[in-house]
Protein backbone atom coordinates (compact mmCIF):
# COMPACT_ATOMS: atom_id res chain seq x y z
CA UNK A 1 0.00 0.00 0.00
CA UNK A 2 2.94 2.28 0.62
CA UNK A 3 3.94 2.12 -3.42
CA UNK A 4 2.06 4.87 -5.80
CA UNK A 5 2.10 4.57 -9.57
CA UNK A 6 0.41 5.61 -12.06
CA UNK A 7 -2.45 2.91 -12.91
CA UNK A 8 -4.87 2.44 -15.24
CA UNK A 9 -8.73 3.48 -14.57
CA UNK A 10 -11.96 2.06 -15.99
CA UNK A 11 -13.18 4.94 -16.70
CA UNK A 12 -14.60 5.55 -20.43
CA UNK A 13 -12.45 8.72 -20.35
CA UNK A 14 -9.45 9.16 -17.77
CA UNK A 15 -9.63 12.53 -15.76
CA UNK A 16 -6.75 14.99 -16.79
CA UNK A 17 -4.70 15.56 -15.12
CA UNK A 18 -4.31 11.94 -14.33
CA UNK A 19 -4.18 11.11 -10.42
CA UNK A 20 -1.27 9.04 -9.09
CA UNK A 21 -3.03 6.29 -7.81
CA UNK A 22 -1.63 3.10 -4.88
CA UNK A 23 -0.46 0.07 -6.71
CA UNK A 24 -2.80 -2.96 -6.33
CA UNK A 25 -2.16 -6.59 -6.27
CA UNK A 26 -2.88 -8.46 -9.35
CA UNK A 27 -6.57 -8.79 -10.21
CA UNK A 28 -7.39 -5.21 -9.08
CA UNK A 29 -7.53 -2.34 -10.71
CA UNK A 30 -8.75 1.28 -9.92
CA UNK A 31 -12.17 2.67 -10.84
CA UNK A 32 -13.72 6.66 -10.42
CA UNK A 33 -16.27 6.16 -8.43
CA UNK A 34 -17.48 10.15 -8.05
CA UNK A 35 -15.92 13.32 -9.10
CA UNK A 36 -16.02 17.31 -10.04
CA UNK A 37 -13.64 19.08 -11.87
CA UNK A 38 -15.94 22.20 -11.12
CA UNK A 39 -16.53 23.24 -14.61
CA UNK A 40 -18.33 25.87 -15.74
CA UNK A 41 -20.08 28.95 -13.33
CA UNK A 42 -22.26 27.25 -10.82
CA UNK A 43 -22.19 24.59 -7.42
CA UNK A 44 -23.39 21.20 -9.50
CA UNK A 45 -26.58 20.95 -6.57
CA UNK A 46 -26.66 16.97 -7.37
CA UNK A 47 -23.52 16.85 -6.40
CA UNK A 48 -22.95 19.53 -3.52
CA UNK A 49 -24.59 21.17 -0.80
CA UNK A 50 -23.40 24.05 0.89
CA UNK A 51 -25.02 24.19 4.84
CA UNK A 52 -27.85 26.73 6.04
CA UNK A 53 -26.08 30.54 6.53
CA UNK A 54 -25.05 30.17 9.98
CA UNK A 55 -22.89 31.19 13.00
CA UNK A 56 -19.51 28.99 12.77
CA UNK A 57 -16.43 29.30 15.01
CA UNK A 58 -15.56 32.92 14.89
CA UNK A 59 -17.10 33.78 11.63
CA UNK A 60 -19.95 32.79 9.46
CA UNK A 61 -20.57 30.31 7.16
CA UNK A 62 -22.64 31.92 4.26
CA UNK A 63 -23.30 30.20 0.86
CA UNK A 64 -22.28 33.45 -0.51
CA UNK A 65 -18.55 31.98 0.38
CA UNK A 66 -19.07 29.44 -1.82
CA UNK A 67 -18.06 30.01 -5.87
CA UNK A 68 -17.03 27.82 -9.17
CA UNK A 69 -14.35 30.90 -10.32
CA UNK A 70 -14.88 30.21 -13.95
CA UNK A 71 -11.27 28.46 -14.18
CA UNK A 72 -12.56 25.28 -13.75
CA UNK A 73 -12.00 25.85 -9.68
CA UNK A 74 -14.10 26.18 -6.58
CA UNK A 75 -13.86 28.91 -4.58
CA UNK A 76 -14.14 28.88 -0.99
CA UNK A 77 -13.28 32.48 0.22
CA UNK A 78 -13.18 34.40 3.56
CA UNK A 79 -15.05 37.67 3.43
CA UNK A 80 -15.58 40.55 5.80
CA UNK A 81 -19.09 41.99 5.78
CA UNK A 82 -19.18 44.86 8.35
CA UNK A 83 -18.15 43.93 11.58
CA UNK A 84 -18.54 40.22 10.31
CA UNK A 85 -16.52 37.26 8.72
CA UNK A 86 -17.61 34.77 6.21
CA UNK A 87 -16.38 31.69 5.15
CA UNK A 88 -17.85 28.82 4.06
CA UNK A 89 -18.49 24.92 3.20
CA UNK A 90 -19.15 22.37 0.39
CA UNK A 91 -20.32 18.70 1.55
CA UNK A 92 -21.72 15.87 -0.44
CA UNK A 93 -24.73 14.87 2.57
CA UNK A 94 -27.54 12.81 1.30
CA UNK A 95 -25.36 13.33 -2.74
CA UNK A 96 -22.45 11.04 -2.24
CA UNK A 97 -22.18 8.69 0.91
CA UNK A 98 -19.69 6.37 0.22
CA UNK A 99 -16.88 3.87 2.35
CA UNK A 100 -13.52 2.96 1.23
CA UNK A 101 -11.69 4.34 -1.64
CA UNK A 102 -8.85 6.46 -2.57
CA UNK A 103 -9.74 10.38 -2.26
CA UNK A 104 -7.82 13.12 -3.92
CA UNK A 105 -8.63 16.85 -4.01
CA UNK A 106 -6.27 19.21 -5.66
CA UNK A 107 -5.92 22.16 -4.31
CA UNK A 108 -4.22 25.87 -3.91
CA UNK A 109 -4.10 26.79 -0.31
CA UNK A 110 -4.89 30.29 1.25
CA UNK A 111 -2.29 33.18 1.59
CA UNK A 112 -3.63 34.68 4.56
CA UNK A 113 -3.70 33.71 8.58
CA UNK A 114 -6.90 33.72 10.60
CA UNK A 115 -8.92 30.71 8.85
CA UNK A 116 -7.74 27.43 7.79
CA UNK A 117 -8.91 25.39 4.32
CA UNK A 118 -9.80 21.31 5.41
CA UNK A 119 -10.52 18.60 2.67
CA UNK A 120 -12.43 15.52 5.00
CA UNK A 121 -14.64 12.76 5.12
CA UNK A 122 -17.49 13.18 7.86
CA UNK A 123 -21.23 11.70 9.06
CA UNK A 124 -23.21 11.97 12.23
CA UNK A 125 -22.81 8.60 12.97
CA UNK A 126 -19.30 9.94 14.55
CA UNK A 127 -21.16 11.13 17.24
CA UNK A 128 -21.81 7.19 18.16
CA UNK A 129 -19.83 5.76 21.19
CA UNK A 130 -19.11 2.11 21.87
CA UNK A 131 -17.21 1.01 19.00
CA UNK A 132 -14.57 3.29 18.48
CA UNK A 133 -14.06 4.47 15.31
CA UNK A 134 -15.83 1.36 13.00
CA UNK A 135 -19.35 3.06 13.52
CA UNK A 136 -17.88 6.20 12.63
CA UNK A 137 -14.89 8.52 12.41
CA UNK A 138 -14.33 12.17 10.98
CA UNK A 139 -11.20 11.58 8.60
CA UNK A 140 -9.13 15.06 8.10
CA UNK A 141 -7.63 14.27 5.02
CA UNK A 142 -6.12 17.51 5.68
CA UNK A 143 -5.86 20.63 7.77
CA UNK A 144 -4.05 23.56 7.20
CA UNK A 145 -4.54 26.46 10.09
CA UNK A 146 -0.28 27.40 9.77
CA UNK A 147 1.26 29.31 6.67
CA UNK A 148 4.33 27.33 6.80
CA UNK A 149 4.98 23.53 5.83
CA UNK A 150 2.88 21.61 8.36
CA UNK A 151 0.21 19.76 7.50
CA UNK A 152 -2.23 17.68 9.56
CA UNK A 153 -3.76 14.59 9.02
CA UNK A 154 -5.92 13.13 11.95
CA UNK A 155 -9.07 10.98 12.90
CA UNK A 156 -11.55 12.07 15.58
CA UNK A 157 -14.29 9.00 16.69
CA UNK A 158 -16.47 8.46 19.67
CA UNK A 159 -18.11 11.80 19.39
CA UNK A 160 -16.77 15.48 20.93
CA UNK A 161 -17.43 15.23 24.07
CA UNK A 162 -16.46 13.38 27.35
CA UNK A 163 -15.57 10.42 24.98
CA UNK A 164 -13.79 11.22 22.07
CA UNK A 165 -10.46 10.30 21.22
CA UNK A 166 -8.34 11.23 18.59
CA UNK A 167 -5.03 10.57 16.91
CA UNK A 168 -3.65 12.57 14.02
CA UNK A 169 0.19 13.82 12.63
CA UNK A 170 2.02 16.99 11.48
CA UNK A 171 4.16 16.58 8.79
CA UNK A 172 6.24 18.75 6.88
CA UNK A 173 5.89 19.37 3.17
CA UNK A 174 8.77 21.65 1.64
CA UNK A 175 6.70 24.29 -1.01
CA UNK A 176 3.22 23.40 0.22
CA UNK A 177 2.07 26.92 0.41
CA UNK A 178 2.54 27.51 -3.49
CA UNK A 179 1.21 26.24 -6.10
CA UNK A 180 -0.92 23.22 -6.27
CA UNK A 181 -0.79 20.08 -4.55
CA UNK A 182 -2.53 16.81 -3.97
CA UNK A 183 -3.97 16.06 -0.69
CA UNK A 184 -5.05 12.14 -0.59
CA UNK A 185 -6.33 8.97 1.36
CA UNK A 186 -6.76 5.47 0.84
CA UNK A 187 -9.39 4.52 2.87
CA UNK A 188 -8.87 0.55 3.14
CA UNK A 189 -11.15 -1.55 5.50
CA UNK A 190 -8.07 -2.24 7.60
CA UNK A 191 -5.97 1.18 6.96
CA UNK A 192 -5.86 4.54 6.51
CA UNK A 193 -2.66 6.08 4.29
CA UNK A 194 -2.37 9.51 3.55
CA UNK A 195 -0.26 11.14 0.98
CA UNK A 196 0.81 14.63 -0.36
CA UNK A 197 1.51 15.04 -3.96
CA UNK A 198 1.26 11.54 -4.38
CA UNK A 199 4.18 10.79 -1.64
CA UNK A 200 2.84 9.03 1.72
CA UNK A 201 2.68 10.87 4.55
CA UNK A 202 0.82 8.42 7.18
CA UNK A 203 -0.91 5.83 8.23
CA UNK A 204 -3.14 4.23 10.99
CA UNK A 205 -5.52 2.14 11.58
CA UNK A 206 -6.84 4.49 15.04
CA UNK A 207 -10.15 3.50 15.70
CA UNK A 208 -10.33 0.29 14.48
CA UNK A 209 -11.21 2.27 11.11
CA UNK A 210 -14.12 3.36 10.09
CA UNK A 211 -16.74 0.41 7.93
CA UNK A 212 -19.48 3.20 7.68
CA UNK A 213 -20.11 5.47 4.67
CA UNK A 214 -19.13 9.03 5.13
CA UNK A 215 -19.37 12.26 3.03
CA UNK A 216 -17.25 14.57 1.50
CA UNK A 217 -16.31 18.25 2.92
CA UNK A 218 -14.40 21.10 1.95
CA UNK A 219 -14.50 23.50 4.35
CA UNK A 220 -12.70 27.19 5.61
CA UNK A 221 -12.90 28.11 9.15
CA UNK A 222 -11.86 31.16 11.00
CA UNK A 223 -10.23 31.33 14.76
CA UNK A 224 -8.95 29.48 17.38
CA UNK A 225 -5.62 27.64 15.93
CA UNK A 226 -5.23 29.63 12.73
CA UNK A 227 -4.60 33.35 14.43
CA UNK A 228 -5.86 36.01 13.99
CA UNK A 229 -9.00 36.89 11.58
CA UNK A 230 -8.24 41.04 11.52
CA UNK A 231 -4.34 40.72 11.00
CA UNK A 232 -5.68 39.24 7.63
CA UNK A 233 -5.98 41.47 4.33
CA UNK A 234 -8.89 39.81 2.70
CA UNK A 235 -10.36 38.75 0.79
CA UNK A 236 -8.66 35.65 0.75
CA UNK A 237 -9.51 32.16 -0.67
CA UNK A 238 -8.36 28.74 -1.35
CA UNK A 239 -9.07 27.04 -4.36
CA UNK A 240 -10.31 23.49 -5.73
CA UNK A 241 -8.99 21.99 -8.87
CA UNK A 242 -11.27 18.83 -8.68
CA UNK A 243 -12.30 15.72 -5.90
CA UNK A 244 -12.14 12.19 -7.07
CA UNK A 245 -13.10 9.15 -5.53
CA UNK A 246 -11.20 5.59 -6.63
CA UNK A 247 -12.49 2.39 -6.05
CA UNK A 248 -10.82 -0.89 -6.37
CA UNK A 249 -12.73 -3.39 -7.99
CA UNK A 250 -11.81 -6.66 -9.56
CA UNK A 251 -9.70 -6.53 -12.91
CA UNK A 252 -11.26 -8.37 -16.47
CA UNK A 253 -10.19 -11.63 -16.82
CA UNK A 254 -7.26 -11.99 -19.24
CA UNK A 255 -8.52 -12.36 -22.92
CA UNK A 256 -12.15 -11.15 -22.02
């Protein structure tokens, strides 16, 4: 699982740019399951949602946060309205539910401090206690609240309160805050792996990993770890290439 390469899709036409996808043993092969490359000028509604305008953290999340920029990217921007901040989300809820898989988004992070972008997997069954993480688990594929080279990867289970546990990592990713980069995970029934730009980063199995389907979330927030929202000149965004989902399924017989 820790070897990527290139691999062939069945897919009647192969997203470009292709995705460096984990090596499988023979008989397997990769299939896209679900994706976006966020053409054209609107939110594709059958495949996103974007949550009800609402207090969040120390700003707001209003759909208004929440753009295709015409370049084939989504938009997720932080905004200040007044004496107010805005950010916001896109989730796949009751569009895309889905477990196991390889999940890639590519993305160009923010410039600013005060908010932080997050690409993760996420359902209210987390909220259950009693069997760790199998019932459910939020999966940060990534989090990025510094403007330096850490990223975080990290699982949360057994809801937020009294219960919950946690594990995650920081790693260090030389260039991460220019240009555009990969953020990944194979979600396996027995493992999680992460990866940056195609290179692994981690992996667990925290939790006893998650069997249940969760959904998909991009997502800026504003506060607590990320500093502070004023010292920011805004606005400021981070931006989407595409999200893909992978799924291994068996390879045609030989000669078939």
């Amino acid at each position: 699982m820790g070897i990527v390469a290139t691999c062939v899709v069945s897919a009647e036409e192969a997203p470009s740019p292709p995705d460096a996808l984990p090596e499988l043993p023979g008989g397997k092969q990769w299939t896209l399951a679900w994706h976006d490359e966020f053409d054209g000028t609107e939110l594709d509604e059958s495949k996103w949602e974007t949550p009800p305008d609402a207090k969040r953290r120390d700003g707001w999340w209003m759909r208004k946060a929440v753009a295709l920029d015409g370049k084939g990217n989504l938009a997720l921007s932080v905004l200040k309205e007044g004496d107010r901040y805005l950010d916001g989300c896109a989730r796949t809820r009751g569009k895309f539910e889905h477990a196991f898989g390889y999940y890639v988004a590519r993305v160009q992070l923010q410039k600013q401090a005060g908010h932080w972008s997050a690409f993760w997997l996420y359902n209210n069954c987390v909220g259950k206690v009693g069997n760790e993480g199998r019932d459910g688990t939020e999966i940060d594929i990534y989090e990025k609240p510094w403007l330096d080279d850490r990223v975080q990867h990290a699982l949360h289970w057994d809801g937020y309160g009294k219960e919950h546990k946690s594990e995650g990592k920081k790693v260090e990713v030389p260039g991460i805050m220019d240009g555009w980069h990969t953020f990944s995970l194979w979600w396996a029934p027995e493992e999680y792996v992460f990866y940056v730009d195609g290179k692994e980063t981690w992996r667990s199995n925290a939790g006893g990993v998650c069997q249940v389907p969760l959904y998909v979330k991009l997502s800026d927030e504003i506060g607590t770890w990320a500093g502070d929202i004023a010292k920011a000149e805004l606005p400021d965004s981070f931006l989407v290439d595409y999200v893909r989902v992978y799924d291994v399924v068996d390879a045609p017989a030989a000669g078939r």
